[in-house]
C-alpha atoms as a PDB file:
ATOM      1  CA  UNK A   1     -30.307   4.370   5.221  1.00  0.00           C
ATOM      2  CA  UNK A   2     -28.341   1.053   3.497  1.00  0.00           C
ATOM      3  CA  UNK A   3     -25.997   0.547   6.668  1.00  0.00           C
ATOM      4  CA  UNK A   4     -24.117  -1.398   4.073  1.00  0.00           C
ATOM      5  CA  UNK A   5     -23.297   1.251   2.152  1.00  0.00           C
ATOM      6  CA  UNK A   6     -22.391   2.870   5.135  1.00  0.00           C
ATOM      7  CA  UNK A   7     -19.915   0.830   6.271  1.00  0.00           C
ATOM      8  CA  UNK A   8     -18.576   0.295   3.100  1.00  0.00           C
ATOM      9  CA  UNK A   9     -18.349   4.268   2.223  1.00  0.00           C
ATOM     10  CA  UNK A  10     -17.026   4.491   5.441  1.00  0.00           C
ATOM     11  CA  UNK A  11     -13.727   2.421   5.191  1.00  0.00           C
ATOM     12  CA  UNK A  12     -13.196   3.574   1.086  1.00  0.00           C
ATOM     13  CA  UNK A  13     -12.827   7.163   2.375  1.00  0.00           C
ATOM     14  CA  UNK A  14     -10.926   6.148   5.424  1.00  0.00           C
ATOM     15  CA  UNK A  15      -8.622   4.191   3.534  1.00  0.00           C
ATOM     16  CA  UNK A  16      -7.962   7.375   1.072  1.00  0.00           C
ATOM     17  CA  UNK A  17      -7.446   9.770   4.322  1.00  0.00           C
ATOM     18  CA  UNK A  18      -4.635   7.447   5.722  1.00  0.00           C
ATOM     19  CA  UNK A  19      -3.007   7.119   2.846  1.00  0.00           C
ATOM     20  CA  UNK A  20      -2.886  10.731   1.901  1.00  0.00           C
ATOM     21  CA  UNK A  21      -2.071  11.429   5.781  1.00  0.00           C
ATOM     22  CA  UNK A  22       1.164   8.957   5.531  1.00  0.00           C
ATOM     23  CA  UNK A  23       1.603  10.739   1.746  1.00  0.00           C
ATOM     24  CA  UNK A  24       1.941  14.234   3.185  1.00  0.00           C
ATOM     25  CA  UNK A  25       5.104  15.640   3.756  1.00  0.00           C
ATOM     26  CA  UNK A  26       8.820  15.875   2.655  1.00  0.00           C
ATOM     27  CA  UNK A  27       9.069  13.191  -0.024  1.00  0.00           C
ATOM     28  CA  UNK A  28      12.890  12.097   1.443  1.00  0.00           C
ATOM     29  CA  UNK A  29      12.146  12.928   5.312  1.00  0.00           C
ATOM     30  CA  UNK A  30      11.152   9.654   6.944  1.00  0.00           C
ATOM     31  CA  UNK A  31      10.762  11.202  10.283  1.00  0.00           C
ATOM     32  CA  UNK A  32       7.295  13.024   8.520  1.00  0.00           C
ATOM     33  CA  UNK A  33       6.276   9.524   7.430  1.00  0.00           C
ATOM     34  CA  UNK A  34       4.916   7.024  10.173  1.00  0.00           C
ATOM     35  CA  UNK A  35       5.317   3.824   9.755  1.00  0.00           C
ATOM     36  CA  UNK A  36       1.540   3.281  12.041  1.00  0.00           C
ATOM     37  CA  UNK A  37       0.225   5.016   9.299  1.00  0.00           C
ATOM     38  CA  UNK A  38       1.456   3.345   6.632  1.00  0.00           C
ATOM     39  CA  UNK A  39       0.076   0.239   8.746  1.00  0.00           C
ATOM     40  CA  UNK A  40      -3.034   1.210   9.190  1.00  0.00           C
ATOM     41  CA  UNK A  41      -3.366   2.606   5.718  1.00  0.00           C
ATOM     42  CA  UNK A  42      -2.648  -1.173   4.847  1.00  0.00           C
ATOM     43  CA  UNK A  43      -5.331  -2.773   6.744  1.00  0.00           C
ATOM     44  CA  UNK A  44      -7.826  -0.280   6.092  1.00  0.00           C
ATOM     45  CA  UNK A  45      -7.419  -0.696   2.429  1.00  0.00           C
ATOM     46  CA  UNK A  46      -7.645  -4.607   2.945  1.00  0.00           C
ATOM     47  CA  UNK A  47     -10.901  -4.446   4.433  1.00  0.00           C
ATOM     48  CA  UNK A  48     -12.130  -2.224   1.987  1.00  0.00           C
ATOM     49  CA  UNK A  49     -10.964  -4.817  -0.604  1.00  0.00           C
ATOM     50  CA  UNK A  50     -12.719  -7.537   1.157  1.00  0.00           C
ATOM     51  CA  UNK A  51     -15.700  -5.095   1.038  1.00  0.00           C
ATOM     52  CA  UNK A  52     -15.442  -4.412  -2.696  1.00  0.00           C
ATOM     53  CA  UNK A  53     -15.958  -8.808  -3.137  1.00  0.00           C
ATOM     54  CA  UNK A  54     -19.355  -9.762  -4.748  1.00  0.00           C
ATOM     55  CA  UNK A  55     -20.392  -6.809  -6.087  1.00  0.00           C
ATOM     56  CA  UNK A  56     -20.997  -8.028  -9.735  1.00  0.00           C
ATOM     57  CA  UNK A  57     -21.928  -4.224 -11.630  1.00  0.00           C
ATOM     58  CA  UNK A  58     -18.894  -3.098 -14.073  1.00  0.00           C
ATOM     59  CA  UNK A  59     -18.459  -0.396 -11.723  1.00  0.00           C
ATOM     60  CA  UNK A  60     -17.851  -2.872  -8.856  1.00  0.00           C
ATOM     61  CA  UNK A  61     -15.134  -4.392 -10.545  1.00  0.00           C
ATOM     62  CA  UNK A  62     -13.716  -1.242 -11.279  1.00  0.00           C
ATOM     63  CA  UNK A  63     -13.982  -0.324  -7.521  1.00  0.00           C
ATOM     64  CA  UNK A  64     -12.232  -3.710  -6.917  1.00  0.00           C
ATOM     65  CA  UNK A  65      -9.095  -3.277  -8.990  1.00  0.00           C
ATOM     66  CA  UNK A  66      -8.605  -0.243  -7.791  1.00  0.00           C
ATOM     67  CA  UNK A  67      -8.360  -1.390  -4.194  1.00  0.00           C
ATOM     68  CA  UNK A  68      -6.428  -4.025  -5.428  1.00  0.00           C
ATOM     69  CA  UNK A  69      -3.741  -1.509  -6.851  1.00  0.00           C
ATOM     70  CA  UNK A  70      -4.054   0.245  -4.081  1.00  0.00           C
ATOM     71  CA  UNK A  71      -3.150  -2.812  -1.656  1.00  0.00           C
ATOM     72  CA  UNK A  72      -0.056  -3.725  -3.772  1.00  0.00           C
ATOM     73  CA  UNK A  73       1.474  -0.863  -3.711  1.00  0.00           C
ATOM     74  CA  UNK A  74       0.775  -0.202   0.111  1.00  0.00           C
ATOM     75  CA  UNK A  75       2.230  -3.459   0.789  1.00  0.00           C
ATOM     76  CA  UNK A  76       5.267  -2.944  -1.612  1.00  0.00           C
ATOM     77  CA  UNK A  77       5.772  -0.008   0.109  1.00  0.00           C
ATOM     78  CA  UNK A  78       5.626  -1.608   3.826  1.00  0.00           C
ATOM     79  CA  UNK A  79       7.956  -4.127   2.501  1.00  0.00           C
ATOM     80  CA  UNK A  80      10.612  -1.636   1.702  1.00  0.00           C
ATOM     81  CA  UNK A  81      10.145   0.222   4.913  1.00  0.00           C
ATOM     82  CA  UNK A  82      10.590  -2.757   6.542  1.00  0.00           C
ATOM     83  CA  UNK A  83      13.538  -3.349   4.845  1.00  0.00           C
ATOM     84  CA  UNK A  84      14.838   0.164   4.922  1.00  0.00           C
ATOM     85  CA  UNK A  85      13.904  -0.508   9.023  1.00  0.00           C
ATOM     86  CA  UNK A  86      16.005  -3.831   9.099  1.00  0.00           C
ATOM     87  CA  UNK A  87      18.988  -2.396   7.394  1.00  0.00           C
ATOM     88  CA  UNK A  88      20.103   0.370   8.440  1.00  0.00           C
ATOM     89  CA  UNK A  89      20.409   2.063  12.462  1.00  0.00           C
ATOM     90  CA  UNK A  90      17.849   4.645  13.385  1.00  0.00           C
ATOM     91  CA  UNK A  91      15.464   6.548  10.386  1.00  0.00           C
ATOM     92  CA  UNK A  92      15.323   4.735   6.572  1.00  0.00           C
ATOM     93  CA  UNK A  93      17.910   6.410   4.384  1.00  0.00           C
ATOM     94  CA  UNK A  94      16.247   9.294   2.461  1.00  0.00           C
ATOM     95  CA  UNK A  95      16.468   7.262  -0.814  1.00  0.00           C
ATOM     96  CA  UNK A  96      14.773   4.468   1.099  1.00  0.00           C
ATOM     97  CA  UNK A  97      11.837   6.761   2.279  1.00  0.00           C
ATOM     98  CA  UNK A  98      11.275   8.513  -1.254  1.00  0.00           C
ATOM     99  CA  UNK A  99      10.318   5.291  -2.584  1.00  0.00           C
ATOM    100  CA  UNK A 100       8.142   4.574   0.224  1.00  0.00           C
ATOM    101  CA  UNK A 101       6.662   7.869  -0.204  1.00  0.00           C
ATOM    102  CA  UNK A 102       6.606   7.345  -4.414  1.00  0.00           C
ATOM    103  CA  UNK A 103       4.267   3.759  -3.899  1.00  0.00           C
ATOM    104  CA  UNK A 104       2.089   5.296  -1.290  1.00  0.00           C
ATOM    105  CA  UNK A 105       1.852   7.973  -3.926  1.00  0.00           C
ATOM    106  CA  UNK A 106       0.517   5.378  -6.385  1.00  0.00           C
ATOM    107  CA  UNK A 107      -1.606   3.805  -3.877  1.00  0.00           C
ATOM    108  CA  UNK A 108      -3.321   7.088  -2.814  1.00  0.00           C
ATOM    109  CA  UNK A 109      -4.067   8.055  -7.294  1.00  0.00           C
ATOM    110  CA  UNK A 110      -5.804   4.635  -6.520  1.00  0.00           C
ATOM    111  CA  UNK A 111      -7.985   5.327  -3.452  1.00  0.00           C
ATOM    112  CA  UNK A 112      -8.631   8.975  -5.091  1.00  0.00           C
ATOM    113  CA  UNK A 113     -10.033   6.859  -8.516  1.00  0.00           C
ATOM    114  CA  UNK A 114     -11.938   4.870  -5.899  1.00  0.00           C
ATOM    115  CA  UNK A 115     -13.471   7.566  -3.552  1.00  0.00           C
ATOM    116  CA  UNK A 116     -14.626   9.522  -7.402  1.00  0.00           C
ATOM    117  CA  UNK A 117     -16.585   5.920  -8.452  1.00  0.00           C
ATOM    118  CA  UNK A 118     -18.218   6.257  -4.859  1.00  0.00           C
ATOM    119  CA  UNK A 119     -19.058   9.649  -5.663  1.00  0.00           C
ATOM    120  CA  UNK A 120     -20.332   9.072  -8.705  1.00  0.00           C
ATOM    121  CA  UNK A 121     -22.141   5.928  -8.151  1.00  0.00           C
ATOM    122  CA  UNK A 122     -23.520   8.054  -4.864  1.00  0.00           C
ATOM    123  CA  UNK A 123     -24.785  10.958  -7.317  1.00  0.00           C
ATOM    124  CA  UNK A 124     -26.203   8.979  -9.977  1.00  0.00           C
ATOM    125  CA  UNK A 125     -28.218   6.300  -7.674  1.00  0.00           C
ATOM    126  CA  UNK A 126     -32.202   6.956  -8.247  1.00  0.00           C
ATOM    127  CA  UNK A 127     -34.803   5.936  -4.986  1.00  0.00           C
ATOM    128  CA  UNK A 128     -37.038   3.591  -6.466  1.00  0.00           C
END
């Protein structure tokens, strides 16, 4: 067993289950949206990024820009949470949390486009 692989399997399907986790729920309800989550749903998919550096196959690169969508969007959407946060008293407004909700949405198409390569690349690998 590539412990490699492993590790690196490991955190692409991790970062997927956060997102979708933080995803779940009432699009507008921020009090079914954590903003931990959305954290760690952020640094998870960073370190998968950093994983996803120096593989040089064309499906490596496609593994790498879709982390990389998947990172901007997480972070866009941590920015306006913190925003929403900063603004206003108590929860984000429920405009505030839908678009929140909307990026993570984008970020988790991402991770799902991600965890299919792995899959793929899992199913079509040949012992030599």
């Amino acid at each position: 067993m590539n412990l490699e692989k492993v590790i690196f399997g490991f955190f692409v399907v991790l970062a997927a289950t956060l997102n979708f986790g933080f995803f779940l729920g009432d699009i507008a309800d921020p009090a079914v949206h954590n903003p931990i989550e959305l954290f760690a749903a952020v640094v998870v998919n960073l370190i998968a990024t950093v994983l996803k550096f120096g593989d040089r196959t064309q499906i490596g690169a496609v593994h790498l820009a879709t982390s990389l969508v998947a990172d901007l969007q997480l972070i866009a959407a941590a920015t306006v949470w913190s925003y929403a946060a900063a603004t206003t008293v108590g929860l984000p407004s429920a405009e505030a949390t839908a678009s929140v909700v909307s990026l993570s949405g984008g970020a988790l198409l991402a991770n799902l486009i991600s965890v299919t390569l792995l899959l793929v690349e899992t199913v079509s690998f040949h012992r030599r």
